[in-house]
PDB file of N, CA and C in Angstrom:
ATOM      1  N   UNK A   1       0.827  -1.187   0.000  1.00  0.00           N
ATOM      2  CA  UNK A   1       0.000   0.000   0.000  1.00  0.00           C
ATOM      3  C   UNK A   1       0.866   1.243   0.000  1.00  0.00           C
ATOM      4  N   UNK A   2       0.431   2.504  -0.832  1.00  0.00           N
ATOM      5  CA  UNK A   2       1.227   3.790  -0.711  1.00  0.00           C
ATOM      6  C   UNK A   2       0.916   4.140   0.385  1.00  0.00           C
ATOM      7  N   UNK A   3       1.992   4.923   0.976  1.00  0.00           N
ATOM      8  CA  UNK A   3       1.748   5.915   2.233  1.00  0.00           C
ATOM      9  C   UNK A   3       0.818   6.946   1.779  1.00  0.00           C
ATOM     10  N   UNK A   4       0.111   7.288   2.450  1.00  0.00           N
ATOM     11  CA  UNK A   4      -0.543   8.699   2.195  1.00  0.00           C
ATOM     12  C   UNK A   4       0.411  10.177   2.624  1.00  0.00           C
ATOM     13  N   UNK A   5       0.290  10.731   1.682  1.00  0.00           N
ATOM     14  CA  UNK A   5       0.963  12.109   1.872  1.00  0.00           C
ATOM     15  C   UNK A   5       0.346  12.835   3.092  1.00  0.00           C
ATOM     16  N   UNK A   6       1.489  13.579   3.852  1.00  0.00           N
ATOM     17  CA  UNK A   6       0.892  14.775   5.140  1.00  0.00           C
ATOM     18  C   UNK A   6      -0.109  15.634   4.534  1.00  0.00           C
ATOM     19  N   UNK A   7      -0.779  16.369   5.256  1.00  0.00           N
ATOM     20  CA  UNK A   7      -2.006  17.123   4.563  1.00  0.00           C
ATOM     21  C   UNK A   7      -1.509  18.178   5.460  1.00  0.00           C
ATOM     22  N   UNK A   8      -0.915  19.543   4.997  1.00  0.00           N
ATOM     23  CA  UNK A   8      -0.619  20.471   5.645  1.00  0.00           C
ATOM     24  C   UNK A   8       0.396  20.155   6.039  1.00  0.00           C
ATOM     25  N   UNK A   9       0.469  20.876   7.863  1.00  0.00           N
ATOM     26  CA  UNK A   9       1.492  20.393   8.483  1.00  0.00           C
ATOM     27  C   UNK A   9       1.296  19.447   9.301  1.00  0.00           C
ATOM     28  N   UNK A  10       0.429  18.193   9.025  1.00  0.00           N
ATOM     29  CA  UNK A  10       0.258  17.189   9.674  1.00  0.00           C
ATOM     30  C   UNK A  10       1.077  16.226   9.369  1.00  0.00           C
ATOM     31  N   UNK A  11       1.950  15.393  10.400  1.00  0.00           N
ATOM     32  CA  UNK A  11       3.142  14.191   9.998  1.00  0.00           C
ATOM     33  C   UNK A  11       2.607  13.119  10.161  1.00  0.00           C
ATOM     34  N   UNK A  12       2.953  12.081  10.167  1.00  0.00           N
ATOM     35  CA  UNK A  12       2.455  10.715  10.358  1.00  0.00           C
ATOM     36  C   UNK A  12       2.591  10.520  11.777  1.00  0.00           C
ATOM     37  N   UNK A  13       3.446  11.377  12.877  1.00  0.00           N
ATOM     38  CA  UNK A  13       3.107  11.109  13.975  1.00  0.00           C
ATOM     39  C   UNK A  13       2.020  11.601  14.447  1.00  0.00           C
ATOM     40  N   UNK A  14       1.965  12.899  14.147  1.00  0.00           N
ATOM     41  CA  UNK A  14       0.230  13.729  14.331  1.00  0.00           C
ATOM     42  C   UNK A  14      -0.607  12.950  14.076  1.00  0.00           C
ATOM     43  N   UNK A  15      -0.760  12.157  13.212  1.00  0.00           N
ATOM     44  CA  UNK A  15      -1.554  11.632  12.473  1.00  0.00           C
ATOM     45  C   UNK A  15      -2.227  10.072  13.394  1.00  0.00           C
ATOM     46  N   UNK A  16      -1.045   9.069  13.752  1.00  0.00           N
ATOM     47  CA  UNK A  16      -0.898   8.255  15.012  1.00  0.00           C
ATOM     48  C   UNK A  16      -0.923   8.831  16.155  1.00  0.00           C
ATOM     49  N   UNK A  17      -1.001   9.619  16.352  1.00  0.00           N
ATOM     50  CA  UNK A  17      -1.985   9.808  18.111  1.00  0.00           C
ATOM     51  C   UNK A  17      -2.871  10.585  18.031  1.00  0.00           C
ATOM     52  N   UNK A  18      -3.622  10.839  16.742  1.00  0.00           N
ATOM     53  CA  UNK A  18      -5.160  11.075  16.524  1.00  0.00           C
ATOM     54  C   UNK A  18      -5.921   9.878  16.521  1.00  0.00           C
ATOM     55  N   UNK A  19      -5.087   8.998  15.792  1.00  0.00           N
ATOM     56  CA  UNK A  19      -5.835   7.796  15.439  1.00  0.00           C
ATOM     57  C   UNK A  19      -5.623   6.983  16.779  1.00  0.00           C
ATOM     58  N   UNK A  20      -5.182   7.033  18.180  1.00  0.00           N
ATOM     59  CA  UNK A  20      -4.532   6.576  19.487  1.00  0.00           C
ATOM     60  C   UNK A  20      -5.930   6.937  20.152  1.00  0.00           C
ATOM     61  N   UNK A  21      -5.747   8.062  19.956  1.00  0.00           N
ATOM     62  CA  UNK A  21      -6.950   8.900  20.879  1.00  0.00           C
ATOM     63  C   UNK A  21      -7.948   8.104  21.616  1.00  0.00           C
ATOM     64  N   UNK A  22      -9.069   8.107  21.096  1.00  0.00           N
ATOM     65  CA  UNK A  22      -9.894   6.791  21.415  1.00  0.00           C
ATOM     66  C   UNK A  22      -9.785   6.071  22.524  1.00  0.00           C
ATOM     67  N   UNK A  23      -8.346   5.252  22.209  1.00  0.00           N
ATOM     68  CA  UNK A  23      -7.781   3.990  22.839  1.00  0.00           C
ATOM     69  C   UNK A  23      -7.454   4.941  24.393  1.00  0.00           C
ATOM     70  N   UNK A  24      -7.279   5.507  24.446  1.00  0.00           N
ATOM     71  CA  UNK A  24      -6.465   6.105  25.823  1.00  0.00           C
ATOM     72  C   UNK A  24      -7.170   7.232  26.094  1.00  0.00           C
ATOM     73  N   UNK A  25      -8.296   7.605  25.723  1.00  0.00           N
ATOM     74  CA  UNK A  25      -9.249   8.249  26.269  1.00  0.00           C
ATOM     75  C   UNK A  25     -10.256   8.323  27.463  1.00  0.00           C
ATOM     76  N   UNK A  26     -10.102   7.368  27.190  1.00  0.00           N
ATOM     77  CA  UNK A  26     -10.763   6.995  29.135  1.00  0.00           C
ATOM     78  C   UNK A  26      -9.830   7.185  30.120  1.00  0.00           C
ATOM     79  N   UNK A  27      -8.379   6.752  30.047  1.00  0.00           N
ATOM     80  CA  UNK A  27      -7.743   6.980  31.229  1.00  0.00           C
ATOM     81  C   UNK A  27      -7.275   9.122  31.115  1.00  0.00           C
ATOM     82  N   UNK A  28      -7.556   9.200  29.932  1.00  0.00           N
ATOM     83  CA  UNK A  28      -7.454  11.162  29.888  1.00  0.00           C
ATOM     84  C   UNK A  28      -8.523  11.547  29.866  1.00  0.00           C
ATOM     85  N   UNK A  29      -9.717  11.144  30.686  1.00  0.00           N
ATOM     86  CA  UNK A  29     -11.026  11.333  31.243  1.00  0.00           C
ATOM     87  C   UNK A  29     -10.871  11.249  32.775  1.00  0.00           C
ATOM     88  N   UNK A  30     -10.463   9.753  32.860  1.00  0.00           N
ATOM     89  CA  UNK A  30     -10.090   9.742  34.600  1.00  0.00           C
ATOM     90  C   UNK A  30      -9.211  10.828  35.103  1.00  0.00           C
ATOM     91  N   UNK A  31      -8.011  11.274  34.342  1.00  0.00           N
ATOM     92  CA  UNK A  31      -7.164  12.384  34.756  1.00  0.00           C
ATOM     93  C   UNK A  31      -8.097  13.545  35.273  1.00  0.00           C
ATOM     94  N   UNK A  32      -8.522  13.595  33.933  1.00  0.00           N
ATOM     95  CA  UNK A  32      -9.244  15.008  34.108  1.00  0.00           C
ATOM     96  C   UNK A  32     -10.067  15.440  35.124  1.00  0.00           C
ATOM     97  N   UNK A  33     -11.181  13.806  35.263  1.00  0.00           N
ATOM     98  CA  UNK A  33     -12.104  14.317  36.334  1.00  0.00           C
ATOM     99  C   UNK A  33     -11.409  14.133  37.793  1.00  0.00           C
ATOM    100  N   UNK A  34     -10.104  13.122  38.079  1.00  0.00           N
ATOM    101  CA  UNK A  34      -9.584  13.707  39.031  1.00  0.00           C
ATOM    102  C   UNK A  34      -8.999  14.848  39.457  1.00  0.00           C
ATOM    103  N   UNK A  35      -8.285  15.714  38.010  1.00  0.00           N
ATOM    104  CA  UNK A  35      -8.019  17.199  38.874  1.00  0.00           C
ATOM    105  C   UNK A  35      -9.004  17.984  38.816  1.00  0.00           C
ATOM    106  N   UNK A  36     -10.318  18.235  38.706  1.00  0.00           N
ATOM    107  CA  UNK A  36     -11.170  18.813  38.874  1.00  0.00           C
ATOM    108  C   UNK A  36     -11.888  18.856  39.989  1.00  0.00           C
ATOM    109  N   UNK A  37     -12.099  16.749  40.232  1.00  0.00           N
ATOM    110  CA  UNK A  37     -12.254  16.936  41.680  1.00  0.00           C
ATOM    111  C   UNK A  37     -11.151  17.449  43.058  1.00  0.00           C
ATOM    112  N   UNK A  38      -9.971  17.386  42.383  1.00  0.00           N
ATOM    113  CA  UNK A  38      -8.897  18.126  43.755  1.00  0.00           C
ATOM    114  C   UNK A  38      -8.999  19.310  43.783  1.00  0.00           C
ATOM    115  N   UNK A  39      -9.433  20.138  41.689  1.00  0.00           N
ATOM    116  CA  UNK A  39      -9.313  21.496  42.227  1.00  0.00           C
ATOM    117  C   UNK A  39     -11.089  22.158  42.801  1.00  0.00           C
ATOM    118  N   UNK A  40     -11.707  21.639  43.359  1.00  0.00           N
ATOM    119  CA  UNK A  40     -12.629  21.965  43.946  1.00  0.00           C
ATOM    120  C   UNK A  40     -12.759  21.830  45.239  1.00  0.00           C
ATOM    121  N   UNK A  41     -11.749  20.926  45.427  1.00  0.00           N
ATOM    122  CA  UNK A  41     -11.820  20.703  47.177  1.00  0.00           C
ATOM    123  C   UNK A  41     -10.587  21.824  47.656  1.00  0.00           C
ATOM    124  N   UNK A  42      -9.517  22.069  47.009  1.00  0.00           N
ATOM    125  CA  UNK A  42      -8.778  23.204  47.117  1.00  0.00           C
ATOM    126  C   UNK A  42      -9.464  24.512  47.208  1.00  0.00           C
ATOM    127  N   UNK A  43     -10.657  24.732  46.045  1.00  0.00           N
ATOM    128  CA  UNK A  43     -10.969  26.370  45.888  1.00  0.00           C
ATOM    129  C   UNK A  43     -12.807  25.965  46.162  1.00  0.00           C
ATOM    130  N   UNK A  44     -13.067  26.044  47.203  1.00  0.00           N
ATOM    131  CA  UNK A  44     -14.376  25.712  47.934  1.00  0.00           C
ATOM    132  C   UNK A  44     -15.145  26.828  47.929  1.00  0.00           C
ATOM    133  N   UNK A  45     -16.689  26.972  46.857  1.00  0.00           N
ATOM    134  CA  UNK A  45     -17.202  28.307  46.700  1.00  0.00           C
ATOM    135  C   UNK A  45     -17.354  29.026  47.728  1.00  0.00           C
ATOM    136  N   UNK A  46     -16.915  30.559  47.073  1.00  0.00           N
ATOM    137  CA  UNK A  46     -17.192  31.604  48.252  1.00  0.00           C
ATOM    138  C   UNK A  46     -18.482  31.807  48.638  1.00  0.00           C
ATOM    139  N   UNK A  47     -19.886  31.933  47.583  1.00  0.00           N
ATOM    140  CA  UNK A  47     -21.252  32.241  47.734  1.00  0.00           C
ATOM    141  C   UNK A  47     -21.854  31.361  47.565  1.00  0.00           C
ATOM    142  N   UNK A  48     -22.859  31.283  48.115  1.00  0.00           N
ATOM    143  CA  UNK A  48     -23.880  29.721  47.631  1.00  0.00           C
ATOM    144  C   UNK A  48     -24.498  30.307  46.285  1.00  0.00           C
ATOM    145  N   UNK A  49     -24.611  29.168  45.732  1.00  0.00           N
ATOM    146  CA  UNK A  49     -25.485  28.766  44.159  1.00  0.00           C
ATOM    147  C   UNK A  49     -27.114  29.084  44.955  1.00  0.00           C
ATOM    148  N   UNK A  50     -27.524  28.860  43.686  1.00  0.00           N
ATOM    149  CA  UNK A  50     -29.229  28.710  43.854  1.00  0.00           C
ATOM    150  C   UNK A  50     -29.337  27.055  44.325  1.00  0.00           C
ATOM    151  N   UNK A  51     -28.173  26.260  43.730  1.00  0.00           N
ATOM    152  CA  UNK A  51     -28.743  24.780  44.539  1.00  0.00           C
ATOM    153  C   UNK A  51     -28.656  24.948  46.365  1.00  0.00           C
ATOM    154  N   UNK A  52     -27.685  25.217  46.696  1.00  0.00           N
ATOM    155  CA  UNK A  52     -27.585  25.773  48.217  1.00  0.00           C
ATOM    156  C   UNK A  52     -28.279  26.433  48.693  1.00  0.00           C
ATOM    157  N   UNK A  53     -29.206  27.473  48.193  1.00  0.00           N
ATOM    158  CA  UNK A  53     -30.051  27.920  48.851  1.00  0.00           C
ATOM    159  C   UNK A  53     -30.946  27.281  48.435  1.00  0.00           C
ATOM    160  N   UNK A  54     -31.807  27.153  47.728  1.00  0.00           N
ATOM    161  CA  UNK A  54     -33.348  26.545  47.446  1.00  0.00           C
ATOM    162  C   UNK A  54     -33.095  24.754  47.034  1.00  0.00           C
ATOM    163  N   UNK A  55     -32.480  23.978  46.804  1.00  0.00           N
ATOM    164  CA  UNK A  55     -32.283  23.223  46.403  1.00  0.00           C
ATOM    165  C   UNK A  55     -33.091  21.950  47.063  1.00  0.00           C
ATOM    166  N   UNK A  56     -32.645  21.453  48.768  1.00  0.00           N
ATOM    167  CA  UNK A  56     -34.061  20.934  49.593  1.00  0.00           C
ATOM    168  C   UNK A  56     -35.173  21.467  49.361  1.00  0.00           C
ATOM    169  N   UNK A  57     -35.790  22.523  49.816  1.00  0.00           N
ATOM    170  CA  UNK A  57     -37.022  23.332  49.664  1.00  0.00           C
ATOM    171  C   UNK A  57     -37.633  22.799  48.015  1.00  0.00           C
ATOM    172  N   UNK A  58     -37.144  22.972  46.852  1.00  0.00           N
ATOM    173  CA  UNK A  58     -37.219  22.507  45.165  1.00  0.00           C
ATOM    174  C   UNK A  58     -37.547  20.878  45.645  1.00  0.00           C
ATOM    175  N   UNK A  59     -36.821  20.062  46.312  1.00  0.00           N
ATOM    176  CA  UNK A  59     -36.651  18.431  46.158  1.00  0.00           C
ATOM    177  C   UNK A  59     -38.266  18.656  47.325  1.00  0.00           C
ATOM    178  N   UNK A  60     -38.513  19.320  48.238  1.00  0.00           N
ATOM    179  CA  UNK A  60     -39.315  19.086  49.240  1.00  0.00           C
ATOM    180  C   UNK A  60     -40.584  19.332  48.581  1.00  0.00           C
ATOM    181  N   UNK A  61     -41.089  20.142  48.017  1.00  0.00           N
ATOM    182  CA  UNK A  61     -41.904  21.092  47.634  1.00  0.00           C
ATOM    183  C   UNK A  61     -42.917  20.154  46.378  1.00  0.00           C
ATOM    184  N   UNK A  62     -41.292  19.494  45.462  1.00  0.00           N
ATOM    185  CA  UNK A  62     -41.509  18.585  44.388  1.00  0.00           C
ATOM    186  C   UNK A  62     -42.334  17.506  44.671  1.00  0.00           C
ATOM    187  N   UNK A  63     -41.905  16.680  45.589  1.00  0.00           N
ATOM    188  CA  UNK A  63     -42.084  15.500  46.595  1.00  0.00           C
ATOM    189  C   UNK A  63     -43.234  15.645  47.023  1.00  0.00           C
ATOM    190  N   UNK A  64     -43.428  16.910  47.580  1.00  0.00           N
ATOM    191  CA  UNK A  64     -45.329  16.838  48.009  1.00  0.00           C
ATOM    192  C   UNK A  64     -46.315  16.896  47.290  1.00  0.00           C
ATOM    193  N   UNK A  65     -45.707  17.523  46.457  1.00  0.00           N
ATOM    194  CA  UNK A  65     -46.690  18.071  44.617  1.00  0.00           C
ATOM    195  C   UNK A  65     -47.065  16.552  44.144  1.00  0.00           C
ATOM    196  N   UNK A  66     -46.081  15.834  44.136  1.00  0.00           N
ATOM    197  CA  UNK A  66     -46.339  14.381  43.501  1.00  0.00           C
ATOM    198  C   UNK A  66     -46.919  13.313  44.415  1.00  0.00           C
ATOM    199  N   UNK A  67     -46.944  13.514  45.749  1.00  0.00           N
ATOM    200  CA  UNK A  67     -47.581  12.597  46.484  1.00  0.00           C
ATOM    201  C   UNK A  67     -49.310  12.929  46.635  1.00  0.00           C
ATOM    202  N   UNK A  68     -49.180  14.854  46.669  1.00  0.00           N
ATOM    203  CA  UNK A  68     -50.164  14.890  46.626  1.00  0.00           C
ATOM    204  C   UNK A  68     -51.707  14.831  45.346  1.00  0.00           C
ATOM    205  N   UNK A  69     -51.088  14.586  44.176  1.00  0.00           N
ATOM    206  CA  UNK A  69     -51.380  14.809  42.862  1.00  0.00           C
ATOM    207  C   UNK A  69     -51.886  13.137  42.886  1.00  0.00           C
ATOM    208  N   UNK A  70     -50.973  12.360  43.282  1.00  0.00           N
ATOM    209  CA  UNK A  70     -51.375  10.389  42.974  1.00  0.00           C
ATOM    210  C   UNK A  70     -52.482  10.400  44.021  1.00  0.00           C
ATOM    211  N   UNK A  71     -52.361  11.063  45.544  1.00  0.00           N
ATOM    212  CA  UNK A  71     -53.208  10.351  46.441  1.00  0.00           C
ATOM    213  C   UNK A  71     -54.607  10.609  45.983  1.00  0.00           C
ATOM    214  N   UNK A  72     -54.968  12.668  45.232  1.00  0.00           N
ATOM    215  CA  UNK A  72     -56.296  12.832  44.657  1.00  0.00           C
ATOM    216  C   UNK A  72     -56.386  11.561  43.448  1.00  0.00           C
ATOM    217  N   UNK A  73     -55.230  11.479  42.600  1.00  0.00           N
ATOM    218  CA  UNK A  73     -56.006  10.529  41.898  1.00  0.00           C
ATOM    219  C   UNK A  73     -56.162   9.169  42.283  1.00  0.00           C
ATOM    220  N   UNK A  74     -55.594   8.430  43.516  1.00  0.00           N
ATOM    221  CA  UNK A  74     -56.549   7.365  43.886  1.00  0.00           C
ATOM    222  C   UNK A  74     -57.089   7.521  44.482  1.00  0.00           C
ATOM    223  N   UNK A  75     -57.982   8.685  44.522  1.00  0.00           N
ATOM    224  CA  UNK A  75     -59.371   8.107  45.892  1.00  0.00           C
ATOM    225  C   UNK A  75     -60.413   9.250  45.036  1.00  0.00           C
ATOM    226  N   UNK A  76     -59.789  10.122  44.417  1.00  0.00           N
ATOM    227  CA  UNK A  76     -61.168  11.100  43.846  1.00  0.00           C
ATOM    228  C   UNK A  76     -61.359  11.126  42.726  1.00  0.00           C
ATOM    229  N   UNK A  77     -61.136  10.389  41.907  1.00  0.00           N
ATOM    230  CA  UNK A  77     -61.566  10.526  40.638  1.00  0.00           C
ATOM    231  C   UNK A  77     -62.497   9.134  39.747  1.00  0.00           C
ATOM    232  N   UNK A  78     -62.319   8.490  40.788  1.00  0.00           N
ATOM    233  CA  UNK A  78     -63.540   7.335  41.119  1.00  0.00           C
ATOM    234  C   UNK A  78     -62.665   5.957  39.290  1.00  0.00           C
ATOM    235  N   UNK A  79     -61.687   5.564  39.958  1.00  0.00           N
ATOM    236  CA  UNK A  79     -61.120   4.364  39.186  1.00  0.00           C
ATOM    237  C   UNK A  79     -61.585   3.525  39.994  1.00  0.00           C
ATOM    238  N   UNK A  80     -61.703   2.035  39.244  1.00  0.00           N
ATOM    239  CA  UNK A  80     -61.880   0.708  39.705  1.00  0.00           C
ATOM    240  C   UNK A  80     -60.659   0.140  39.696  1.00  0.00           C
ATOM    241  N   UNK A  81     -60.354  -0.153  40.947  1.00  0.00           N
ATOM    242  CA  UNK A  81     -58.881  -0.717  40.756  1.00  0.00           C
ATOM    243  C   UNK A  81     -59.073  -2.256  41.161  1.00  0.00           C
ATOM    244  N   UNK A  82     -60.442  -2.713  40.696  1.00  0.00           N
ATOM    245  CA  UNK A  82     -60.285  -4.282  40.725  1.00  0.00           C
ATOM    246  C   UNK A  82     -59.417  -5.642  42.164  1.00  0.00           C
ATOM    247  N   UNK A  83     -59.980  -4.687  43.189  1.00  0.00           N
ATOM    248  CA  UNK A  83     -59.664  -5.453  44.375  1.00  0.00           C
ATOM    249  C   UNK A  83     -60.491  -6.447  44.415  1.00  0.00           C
ATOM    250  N   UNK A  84     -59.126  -7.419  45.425  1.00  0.00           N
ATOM    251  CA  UNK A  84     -59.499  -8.478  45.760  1.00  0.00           C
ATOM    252  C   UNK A  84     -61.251  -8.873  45.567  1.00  0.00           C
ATOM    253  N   UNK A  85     -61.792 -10.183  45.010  1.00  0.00           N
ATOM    254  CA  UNK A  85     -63.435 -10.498  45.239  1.00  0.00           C
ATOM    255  C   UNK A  85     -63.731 -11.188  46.365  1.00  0.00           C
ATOM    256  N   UNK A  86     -62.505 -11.622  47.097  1.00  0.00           N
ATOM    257  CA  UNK A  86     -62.893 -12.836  48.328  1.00  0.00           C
ATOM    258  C   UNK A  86     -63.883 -12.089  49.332  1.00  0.00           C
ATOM    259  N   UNK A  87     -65.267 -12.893  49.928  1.00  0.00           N
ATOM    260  CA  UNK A  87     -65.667 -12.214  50.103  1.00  0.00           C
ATOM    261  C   UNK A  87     -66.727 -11.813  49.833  1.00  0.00           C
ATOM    262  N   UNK A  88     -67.134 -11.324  48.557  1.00  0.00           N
ATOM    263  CA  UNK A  88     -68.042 -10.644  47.729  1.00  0.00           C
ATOM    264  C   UNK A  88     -68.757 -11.299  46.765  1.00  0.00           C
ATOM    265  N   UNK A  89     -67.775 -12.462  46.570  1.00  0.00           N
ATOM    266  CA  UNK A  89     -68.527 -13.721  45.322  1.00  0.00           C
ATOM    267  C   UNK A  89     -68.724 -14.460  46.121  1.00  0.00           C
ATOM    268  N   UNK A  90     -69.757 -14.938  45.841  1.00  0.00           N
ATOM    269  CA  UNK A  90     -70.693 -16.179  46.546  1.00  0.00           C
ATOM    270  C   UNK A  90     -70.527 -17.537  45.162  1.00  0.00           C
ATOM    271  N   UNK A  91     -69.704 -18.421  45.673  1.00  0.00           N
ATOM    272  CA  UNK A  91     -69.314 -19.540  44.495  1.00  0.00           C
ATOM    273  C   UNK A  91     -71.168 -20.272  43.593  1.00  0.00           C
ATOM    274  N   UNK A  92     -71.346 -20.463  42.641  1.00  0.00           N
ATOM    275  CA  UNK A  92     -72.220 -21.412  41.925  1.00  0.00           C
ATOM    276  C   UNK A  92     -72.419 -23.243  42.306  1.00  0.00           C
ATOM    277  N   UNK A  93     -73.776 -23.401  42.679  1.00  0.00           N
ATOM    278  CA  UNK A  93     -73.614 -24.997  42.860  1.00  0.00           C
ATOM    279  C   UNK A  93     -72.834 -25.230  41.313  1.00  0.00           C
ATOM    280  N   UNK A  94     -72.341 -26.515  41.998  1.00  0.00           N
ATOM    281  CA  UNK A  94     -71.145 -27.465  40.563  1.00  0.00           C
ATOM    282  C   UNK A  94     -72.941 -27.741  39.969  1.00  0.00           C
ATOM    283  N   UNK A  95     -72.663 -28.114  38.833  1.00  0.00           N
ATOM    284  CA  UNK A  95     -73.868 -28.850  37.614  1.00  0.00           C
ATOM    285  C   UNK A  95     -72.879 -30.095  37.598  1.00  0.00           C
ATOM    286  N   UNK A  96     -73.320 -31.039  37.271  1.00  0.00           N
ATOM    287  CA  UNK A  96     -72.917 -32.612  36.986  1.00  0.00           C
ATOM    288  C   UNK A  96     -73.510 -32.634  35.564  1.00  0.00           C
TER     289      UNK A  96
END
């Protein structure tokens, strides 16, 4: 097979650790998100975010909205939710 010619100033080594990339991309992912997590524990925000302030209150608020939204719809909006018959059916004499 011919070599392919550089395109610009790209060499055949440029060229082999583009085509590398990929392969060793996950461990230059792990790098990364480890110094990000050190440089955050180093430089610890000065002001709270909007998650710090409202963020419980948002998860609390959410949480009641949805408990309270299922409980009207099982009891007030009149579904049959097909409970148990034991009880309520009275069995048929057998026929022979």
């Amino acid at each position: 097979m011919a070599a392919v010619p550089a395109v610009g100033n790209e060499t055949d080594l440029h060229r082999a650790r583009k085509m590398s990339q990929p392969k060793n991309a996950p461990s230059c992912l792990s790098v990364q998100s480890s110094q990000q997590i050190m440089s955050r524990q180093i430089h610890p925000k000065q002001t709270p975010d909007f998650h710090d302030k409202y963020g419980n209150a948002v998860l609390a608020s959410g949480a009641t909205f949805c408990i309270a939204a299922w409980a009207y719809t099982a009891t007030q909006i009149g579904i049959e939710w097909n409970l148990s018959p034991v009880g309520r059916v009275t069995p048929k004499e057998w026929r022979d």
